[in-house]
PDB file of N, CA and C in Angstrom:
ATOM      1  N   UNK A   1       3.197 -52.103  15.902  1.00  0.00           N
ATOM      2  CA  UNK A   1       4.537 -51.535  15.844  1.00  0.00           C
ATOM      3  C   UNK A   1       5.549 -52.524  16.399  1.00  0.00           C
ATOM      4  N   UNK A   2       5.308 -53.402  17.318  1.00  0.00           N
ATOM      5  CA  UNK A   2       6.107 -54.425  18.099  1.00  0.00           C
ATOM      6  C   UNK A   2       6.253 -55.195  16.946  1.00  0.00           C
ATOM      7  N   UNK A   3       5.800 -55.691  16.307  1.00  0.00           N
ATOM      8  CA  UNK A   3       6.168 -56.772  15.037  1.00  0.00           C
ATOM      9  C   UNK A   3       7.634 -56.024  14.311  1.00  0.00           C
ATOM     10  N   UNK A   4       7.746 -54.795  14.417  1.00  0.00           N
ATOM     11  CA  UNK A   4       8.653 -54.500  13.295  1.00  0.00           C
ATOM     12  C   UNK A   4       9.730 -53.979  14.457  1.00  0.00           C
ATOM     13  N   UNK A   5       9.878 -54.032  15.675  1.00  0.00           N
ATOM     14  CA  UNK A   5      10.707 -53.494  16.200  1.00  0.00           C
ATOM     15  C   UNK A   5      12.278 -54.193  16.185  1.00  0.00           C
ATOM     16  N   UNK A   6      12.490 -55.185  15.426  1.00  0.00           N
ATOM     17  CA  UNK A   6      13.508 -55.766  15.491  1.00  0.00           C
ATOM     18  C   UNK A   6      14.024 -55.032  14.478  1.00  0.00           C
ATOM     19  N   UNK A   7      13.597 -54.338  13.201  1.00  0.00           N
ATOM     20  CA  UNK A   7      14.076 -53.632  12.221  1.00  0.00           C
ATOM     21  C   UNK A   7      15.152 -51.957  12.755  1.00  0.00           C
ATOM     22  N   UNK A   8      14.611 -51.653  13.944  1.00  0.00           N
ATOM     23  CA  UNK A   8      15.720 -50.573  14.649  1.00  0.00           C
ATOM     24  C   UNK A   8      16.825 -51.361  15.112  1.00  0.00           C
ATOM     25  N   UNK A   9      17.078 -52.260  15.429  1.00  0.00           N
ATOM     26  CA  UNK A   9      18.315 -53.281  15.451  1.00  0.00           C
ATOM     27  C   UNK A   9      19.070 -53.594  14.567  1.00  0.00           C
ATOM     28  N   UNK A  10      18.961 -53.381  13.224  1.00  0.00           N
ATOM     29  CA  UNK A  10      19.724 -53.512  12.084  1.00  0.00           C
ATOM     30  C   UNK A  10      19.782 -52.203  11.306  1.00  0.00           C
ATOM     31  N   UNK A  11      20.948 -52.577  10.411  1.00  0.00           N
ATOM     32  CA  UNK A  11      22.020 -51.206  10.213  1.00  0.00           C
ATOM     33  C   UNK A  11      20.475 -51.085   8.491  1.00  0.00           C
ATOM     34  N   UNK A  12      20.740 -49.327   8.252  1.00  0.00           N
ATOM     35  CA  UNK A  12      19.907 -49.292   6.887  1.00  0.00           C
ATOM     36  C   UNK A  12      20.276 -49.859   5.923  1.00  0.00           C
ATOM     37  N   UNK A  13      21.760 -50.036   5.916  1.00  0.00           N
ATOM     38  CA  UNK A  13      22.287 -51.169   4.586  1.00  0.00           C
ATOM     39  C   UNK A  13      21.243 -52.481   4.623  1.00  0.00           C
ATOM     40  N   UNK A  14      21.458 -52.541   6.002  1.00  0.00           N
ATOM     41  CA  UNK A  14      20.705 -54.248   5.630  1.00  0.00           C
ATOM     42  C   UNK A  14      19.006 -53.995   5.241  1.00  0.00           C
ATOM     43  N   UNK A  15      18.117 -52.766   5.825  1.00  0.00           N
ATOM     44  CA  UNK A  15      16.989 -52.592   5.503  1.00  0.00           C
ATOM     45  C   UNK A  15      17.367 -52.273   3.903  1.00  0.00           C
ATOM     46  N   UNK A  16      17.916 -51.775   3.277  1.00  0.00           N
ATOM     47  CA  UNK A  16      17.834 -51.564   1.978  1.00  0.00           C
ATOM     48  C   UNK A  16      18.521 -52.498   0.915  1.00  0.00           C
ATOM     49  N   UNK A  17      18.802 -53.497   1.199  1.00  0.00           N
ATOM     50  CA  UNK A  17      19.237 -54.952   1.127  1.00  0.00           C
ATOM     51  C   UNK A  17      17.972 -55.626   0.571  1.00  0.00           C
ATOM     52  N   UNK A  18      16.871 -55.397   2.088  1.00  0.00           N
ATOM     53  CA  UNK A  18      15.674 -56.700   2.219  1.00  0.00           C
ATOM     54  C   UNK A  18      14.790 -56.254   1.346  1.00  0.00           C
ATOM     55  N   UNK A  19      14.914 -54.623   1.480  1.00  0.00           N
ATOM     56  CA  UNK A  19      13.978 -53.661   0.402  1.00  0.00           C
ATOM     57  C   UNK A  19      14.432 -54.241  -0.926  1.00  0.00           C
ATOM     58  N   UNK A  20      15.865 -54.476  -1.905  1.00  0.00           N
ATOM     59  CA  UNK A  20      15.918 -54.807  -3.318  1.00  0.00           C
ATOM     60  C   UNK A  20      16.100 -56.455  -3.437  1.00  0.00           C
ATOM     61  N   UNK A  21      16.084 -56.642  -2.185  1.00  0.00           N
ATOM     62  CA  UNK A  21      15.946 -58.423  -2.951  1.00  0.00           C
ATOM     63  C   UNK A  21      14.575 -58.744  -2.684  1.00  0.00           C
ATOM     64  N   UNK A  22      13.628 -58.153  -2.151  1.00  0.00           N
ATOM     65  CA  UNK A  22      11.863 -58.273  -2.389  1.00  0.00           C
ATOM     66  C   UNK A  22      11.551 -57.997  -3.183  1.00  0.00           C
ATOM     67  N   UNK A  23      12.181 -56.304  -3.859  1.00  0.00           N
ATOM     68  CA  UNK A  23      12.032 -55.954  -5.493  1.00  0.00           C
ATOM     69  C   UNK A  23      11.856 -56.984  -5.939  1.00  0.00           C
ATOM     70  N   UNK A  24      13.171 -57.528  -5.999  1.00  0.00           N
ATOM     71  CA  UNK A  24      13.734 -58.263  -7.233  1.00  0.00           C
ATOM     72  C   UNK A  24      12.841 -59.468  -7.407  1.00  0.00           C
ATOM     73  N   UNK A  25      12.607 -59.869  -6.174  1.00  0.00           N
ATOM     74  CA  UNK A  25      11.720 -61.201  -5.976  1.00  0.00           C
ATOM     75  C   UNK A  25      10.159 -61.140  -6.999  1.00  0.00           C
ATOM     76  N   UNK A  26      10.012 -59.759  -6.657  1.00  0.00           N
ATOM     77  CA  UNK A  26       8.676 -59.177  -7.242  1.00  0.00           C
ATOM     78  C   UNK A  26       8.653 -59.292  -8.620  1.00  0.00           C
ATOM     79  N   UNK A  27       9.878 -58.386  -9.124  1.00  0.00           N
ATOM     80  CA  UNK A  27      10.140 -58.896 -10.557  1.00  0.00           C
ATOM     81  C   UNK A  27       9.779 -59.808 -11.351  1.00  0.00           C
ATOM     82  N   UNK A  28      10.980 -60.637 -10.577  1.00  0.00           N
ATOM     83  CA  UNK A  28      11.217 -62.066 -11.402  1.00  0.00           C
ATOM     84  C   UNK A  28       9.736 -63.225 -10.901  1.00  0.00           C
ATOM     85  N   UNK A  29       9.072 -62.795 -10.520  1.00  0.00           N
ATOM     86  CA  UNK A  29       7.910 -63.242  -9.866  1.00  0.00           C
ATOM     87  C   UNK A  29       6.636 -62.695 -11.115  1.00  0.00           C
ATOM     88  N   UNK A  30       7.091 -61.470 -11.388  1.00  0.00           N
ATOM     89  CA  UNK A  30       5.917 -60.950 -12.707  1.00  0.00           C
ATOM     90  C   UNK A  30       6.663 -61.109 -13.635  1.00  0.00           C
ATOM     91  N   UNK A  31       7.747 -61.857 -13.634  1.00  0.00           N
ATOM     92  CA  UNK A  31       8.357 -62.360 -15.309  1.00  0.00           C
ATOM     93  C   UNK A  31       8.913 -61.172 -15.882  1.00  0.00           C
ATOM     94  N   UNK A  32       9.224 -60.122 -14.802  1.00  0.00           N
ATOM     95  CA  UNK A  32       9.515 -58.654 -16.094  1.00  0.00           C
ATOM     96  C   UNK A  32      10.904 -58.965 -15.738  1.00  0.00           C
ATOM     97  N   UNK A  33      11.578 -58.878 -17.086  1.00  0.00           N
ATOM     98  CA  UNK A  33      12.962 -58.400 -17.009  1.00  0.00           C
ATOM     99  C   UNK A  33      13.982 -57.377 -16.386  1.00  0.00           C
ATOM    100  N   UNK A  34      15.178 -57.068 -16.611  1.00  0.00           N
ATOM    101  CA  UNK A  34      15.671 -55.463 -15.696  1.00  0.00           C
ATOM    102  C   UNK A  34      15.306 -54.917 -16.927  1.00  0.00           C
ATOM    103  N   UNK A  35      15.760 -55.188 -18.224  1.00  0.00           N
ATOM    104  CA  UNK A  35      15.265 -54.350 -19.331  1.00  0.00           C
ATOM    105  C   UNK A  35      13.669 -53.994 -19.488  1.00  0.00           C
ATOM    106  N   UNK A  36      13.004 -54.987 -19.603  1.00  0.00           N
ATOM    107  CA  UNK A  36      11.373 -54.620 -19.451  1.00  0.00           C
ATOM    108  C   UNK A  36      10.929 -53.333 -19.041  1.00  0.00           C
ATOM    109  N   UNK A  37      11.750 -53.160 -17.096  1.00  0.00           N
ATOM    110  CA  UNK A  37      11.435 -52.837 -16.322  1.00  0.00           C
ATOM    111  C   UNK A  37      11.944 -51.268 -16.702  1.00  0.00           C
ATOM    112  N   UNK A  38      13.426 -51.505 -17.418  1.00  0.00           N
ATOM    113  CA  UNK A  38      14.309 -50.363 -17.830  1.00  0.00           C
ATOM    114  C   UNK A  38      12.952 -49.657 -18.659  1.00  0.00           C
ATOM    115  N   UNK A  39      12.322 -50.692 -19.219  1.00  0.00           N
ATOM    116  CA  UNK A  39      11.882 -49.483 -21.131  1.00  0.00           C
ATOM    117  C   UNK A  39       9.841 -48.474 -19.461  1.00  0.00           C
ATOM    118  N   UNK A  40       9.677 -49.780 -19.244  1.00  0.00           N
ATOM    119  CA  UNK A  40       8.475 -49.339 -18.218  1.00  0.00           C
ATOM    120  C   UNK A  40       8.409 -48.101 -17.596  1.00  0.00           C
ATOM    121  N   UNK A  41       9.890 -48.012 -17.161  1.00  0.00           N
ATOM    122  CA  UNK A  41      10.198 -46.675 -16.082  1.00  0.00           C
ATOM    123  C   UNK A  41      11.101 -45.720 -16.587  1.00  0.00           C
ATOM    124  N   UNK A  42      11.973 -46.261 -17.325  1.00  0.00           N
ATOM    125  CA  UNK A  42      12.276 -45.140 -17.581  1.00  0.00           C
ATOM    126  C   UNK A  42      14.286 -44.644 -16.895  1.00  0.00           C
ATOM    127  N   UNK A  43      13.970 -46.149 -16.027  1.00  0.00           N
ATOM    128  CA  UNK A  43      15.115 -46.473 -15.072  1.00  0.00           C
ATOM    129  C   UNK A  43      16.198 -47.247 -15.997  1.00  0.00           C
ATOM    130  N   UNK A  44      17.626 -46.791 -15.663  1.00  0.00           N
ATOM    131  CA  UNK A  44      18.562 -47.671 -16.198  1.00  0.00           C
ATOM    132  C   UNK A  44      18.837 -48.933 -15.447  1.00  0.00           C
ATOM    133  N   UNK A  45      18.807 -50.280 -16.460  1.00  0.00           N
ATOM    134  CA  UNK A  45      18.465 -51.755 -15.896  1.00  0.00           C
ATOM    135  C   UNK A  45      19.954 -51.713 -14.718  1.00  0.00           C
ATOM    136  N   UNK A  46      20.919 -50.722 -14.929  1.00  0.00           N
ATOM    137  CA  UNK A  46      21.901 -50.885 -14.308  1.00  0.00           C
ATOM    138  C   UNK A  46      21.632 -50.177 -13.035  1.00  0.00           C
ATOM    139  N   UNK A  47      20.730 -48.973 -13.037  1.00  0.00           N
ATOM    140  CA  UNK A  47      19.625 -48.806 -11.355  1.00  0.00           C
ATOM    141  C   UNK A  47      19.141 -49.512 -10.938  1.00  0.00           C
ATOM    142  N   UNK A  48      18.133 -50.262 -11.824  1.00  0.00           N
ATOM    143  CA  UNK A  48      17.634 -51.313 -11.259  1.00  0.00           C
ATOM    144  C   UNK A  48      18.532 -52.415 -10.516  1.00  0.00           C
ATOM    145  N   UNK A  49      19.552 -53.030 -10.937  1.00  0.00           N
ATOM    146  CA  UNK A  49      20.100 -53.800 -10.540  1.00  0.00           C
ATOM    147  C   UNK A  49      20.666 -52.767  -8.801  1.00  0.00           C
ATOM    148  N   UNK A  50      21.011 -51.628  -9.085  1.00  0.00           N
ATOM    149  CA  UNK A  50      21.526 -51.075  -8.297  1.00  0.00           C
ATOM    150  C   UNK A  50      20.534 -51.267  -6.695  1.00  0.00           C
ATOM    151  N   UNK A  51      19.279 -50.768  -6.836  1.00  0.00           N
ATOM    152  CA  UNK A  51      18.313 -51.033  -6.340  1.00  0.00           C
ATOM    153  C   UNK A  51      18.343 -52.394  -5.438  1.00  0.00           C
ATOM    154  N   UNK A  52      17.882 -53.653  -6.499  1.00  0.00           N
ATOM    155  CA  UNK A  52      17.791 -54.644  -6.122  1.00  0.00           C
ATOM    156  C   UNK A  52      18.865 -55.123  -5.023  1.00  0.00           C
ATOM    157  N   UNK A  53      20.106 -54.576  -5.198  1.00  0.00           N
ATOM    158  CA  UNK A  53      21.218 -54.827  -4.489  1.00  0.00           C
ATOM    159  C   UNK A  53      21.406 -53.907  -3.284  1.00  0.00           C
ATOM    160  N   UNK A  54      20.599 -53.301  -3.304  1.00  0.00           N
ATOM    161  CA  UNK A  54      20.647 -52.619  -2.154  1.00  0.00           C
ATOM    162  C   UNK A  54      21.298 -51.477  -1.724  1.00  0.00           C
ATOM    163  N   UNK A  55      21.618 -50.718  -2.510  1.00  0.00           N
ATOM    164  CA  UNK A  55      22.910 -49.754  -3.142  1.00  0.00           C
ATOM    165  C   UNK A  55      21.572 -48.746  -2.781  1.00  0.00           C
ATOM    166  N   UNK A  56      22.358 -47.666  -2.547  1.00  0.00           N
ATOM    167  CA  UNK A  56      21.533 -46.151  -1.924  1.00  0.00           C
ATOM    168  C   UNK A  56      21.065 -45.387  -3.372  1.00  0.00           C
ATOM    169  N   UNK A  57      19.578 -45.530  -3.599  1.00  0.00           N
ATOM    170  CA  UNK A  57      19.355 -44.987  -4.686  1.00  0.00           C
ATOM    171  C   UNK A  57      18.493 -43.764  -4.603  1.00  0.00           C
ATOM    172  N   UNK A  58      18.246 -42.511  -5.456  1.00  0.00           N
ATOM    173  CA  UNK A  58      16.859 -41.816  -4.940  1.00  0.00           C
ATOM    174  C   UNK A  58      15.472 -42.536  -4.618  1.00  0.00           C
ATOM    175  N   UNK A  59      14.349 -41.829  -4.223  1.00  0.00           N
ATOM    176  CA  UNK A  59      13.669 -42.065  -3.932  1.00  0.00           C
ATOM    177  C   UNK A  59      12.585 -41.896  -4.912  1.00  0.00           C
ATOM    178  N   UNK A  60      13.030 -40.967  -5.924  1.00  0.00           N
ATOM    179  CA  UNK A  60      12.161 -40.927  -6.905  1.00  0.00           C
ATOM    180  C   UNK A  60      12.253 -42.342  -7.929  1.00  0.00           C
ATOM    181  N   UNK A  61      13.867 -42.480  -7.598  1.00  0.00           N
ATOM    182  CA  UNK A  61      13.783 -43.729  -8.522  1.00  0.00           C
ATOM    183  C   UNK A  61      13.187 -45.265  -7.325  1.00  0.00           C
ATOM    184  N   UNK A  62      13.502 -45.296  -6.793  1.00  0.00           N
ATOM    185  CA  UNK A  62      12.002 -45.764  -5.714  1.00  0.00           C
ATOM    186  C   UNK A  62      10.980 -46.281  -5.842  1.00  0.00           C
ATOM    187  N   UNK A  63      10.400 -45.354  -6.532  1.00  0.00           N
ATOM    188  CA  UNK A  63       9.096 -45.158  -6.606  1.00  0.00           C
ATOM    189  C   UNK A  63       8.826 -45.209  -7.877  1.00  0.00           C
ATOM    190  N   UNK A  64       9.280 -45.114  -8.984  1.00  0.00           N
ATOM    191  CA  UNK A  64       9.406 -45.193 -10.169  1.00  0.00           C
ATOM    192  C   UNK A  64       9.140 -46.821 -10.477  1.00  0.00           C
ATOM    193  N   UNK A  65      10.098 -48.074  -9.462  1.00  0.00           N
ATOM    194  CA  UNK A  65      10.014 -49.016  -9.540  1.00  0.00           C
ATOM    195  C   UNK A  65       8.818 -49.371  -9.185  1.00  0.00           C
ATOM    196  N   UNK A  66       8.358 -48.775  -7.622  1.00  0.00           N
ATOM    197  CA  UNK A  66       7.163 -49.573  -7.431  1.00  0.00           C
ATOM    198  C   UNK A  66       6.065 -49.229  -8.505  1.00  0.00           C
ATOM    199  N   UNK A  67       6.124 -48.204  -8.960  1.00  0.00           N
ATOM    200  CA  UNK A  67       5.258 -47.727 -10.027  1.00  0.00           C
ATOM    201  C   UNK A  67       5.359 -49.089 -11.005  1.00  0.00           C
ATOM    202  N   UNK A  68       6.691 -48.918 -11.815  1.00  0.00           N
ATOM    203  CA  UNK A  68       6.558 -49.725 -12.924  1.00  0.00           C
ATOM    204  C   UNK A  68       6.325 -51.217 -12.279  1.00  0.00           C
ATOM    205  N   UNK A  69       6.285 -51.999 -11.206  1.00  0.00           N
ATOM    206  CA  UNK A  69       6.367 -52.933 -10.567  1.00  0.00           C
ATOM    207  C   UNK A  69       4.788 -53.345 -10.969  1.00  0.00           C
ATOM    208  N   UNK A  70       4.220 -52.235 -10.578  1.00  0.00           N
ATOM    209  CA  UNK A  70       2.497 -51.806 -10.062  1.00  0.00           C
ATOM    210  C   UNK A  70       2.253 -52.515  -8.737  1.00  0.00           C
ATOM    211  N   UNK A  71       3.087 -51.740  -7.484  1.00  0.00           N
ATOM    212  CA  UNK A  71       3.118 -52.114  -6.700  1.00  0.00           C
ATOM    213  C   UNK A  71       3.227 -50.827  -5.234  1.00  0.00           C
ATOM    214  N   UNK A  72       2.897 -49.342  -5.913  1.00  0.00           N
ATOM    215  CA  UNK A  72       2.995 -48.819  -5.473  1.00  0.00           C
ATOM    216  C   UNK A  72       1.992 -48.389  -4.545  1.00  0.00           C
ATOM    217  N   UNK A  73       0.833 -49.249  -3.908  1.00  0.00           N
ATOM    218  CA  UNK A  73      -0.067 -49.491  -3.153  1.00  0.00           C
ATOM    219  C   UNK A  73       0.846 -49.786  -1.799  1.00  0.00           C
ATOM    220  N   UNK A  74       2.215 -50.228  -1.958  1.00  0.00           N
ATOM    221  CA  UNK A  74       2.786 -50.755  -0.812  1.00  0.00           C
ATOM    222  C   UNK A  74       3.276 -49.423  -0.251  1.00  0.00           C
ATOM    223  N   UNK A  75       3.556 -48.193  -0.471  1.00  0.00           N
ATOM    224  CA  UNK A  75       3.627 -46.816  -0.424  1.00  0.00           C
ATOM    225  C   UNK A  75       2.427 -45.978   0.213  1.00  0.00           C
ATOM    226  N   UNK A  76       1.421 -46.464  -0.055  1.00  0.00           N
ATOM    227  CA  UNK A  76       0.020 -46.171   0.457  1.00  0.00           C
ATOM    228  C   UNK A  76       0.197 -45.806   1.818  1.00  0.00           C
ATOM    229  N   UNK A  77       0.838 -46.377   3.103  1.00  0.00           N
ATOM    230  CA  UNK A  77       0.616 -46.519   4.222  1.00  0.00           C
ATOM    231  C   UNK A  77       1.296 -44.605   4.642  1.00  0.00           C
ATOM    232  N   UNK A  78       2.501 -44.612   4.033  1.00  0.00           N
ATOM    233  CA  UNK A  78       3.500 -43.203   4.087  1.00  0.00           C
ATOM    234  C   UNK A  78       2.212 -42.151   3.593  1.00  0.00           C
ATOM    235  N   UNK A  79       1.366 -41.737   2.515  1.00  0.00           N
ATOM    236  CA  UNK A  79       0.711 -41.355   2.230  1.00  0.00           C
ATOM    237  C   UNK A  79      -0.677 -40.683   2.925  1.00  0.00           C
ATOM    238  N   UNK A  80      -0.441 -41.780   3.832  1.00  0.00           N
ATOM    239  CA  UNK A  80      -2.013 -41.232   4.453  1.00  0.00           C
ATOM    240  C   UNK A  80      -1.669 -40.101   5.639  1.00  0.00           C
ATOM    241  N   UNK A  81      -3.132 -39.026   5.132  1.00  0.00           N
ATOM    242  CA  UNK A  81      -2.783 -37.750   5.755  1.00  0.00           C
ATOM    243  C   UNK A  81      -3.288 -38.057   7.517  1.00  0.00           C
ATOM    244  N   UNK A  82      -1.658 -37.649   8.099  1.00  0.00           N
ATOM    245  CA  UNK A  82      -2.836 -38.096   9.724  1.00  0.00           C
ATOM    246  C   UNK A  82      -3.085 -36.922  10.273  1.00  0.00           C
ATOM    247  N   UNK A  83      -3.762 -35.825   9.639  1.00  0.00           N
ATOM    248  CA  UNK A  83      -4.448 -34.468  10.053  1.00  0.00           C
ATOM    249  C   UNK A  83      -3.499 -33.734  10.686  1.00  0.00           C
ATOM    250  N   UNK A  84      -3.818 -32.546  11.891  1.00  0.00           N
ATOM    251  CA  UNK A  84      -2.705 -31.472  11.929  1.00  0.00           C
ATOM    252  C   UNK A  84      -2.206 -32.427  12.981  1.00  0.00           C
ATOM    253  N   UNK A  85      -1.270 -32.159  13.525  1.00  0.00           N
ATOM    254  CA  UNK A  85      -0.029 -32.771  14.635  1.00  0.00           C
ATOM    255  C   UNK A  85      -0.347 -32.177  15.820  1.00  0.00           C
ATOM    256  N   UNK A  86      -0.129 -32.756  16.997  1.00  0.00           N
ATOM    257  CA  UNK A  86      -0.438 -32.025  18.303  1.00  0.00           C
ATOM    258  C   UNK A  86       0.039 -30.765  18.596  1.00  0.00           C
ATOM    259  N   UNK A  87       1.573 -30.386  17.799  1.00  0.00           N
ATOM    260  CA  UNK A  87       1.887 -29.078  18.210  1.00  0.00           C
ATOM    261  C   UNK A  87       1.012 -28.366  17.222  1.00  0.00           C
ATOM    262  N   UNK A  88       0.795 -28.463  15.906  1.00  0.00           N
ATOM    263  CA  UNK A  88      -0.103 -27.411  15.366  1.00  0.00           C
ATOM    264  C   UNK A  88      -1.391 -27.470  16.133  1.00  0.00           C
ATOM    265  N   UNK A  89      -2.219 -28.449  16.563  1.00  0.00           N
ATOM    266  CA  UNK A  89      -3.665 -27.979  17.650  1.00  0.00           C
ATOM    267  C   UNK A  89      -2.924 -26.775  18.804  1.00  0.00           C
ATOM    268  N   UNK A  90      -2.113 -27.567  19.348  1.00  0.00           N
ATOM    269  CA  UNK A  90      -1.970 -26.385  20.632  1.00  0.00           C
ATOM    270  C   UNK A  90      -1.646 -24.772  20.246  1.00  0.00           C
ATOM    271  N   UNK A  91      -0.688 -25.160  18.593  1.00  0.00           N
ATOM    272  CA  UNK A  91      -0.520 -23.567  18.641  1.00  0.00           C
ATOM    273  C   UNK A  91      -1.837 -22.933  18.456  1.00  0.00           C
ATOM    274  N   UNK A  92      -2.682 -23.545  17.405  1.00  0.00           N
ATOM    275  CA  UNK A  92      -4.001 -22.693  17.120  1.00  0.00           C
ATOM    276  C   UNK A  92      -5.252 -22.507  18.393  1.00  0.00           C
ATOM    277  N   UNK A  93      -5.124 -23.616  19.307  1.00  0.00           N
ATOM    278  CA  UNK A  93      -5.455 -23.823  20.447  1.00  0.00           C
ATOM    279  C   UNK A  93      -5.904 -21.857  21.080  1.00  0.00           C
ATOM    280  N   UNK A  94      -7.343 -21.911  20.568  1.00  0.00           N
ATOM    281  CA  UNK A  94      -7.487 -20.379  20.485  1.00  0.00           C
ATOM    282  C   UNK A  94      -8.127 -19.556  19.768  1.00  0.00           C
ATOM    283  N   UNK A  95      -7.433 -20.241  18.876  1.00  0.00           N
ATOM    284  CA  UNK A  95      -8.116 -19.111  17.513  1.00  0.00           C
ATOM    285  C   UNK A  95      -8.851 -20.020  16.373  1.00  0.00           C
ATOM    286  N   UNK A  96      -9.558 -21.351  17.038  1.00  0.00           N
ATOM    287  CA  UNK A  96     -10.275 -21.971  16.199  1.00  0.00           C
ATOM    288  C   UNK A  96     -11.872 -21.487  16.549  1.00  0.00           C
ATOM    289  N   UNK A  97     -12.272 -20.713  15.570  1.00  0.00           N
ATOM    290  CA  UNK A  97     -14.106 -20.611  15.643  1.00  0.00           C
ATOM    291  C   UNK A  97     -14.923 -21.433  16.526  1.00  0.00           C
ATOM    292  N   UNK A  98     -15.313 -20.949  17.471  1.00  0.00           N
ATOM    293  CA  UNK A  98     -16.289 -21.559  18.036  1.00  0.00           C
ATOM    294  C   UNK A  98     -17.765 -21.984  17.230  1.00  0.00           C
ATOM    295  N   UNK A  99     -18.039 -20.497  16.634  1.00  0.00           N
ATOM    296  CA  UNK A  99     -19.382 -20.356  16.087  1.00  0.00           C
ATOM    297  C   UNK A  99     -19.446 -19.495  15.235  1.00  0.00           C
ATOM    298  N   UNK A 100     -20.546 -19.507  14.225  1.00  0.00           N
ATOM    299  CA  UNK A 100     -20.416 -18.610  13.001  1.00  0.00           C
ATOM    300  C   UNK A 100     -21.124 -16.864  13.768  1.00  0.00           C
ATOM    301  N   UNK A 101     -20.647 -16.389  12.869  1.00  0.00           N
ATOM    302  CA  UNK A 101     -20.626 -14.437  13.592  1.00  0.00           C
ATOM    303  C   UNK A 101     -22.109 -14.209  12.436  1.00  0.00           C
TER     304      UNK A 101
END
């Protein structure tokens, strides 16, 4: 977590900045066009650009990119289930089965 703590120091414009010029990097790195990318997803190349620039976009369209990117493995980490939360143990804290009746 210390590696990324310099990222609470900067404003979300600039995190969503570093977020569409990595896109973009990604892109033009797999040779796909904004149009390519437009017909792939489903996204207008003028989102995309929107995106890349760092402009506040949904999240579905988001994800749409990393999809059409095929890069949505980088999403993986948000995904993973980390079981119930300490306040749900304590509330059930009680009424979990000891043993079968």
């Amino acid at each position: 977590m210390e590696q990324y703590a310099d990222l609470y120091f900067i404003s979300d414009v600039e995190i969503m900045r570093r977020i569409g010029r990595k896109l973009r990097t990604i892109r033009l790195n797999s040779n796909i066009t904004r149009e390519e990318l437009q017909r792939i997803t489903g996204i207008h190349k003028k989102t995309i650009g929107d995106l890349e620039s760092g402009k506040n976009v949904t999240m579905a369209t988001f994800i749409a990119v990393l999809r059409g990117l095929q890069i949505l493995e980088h999403a993986e980490e948000m995904l993973k289930d980390d079981g119930p939360s300490p306040v749900m143990i304590a509330k059930l804290q009680g009424k979990i089965p000891q043993r079968a009746r």
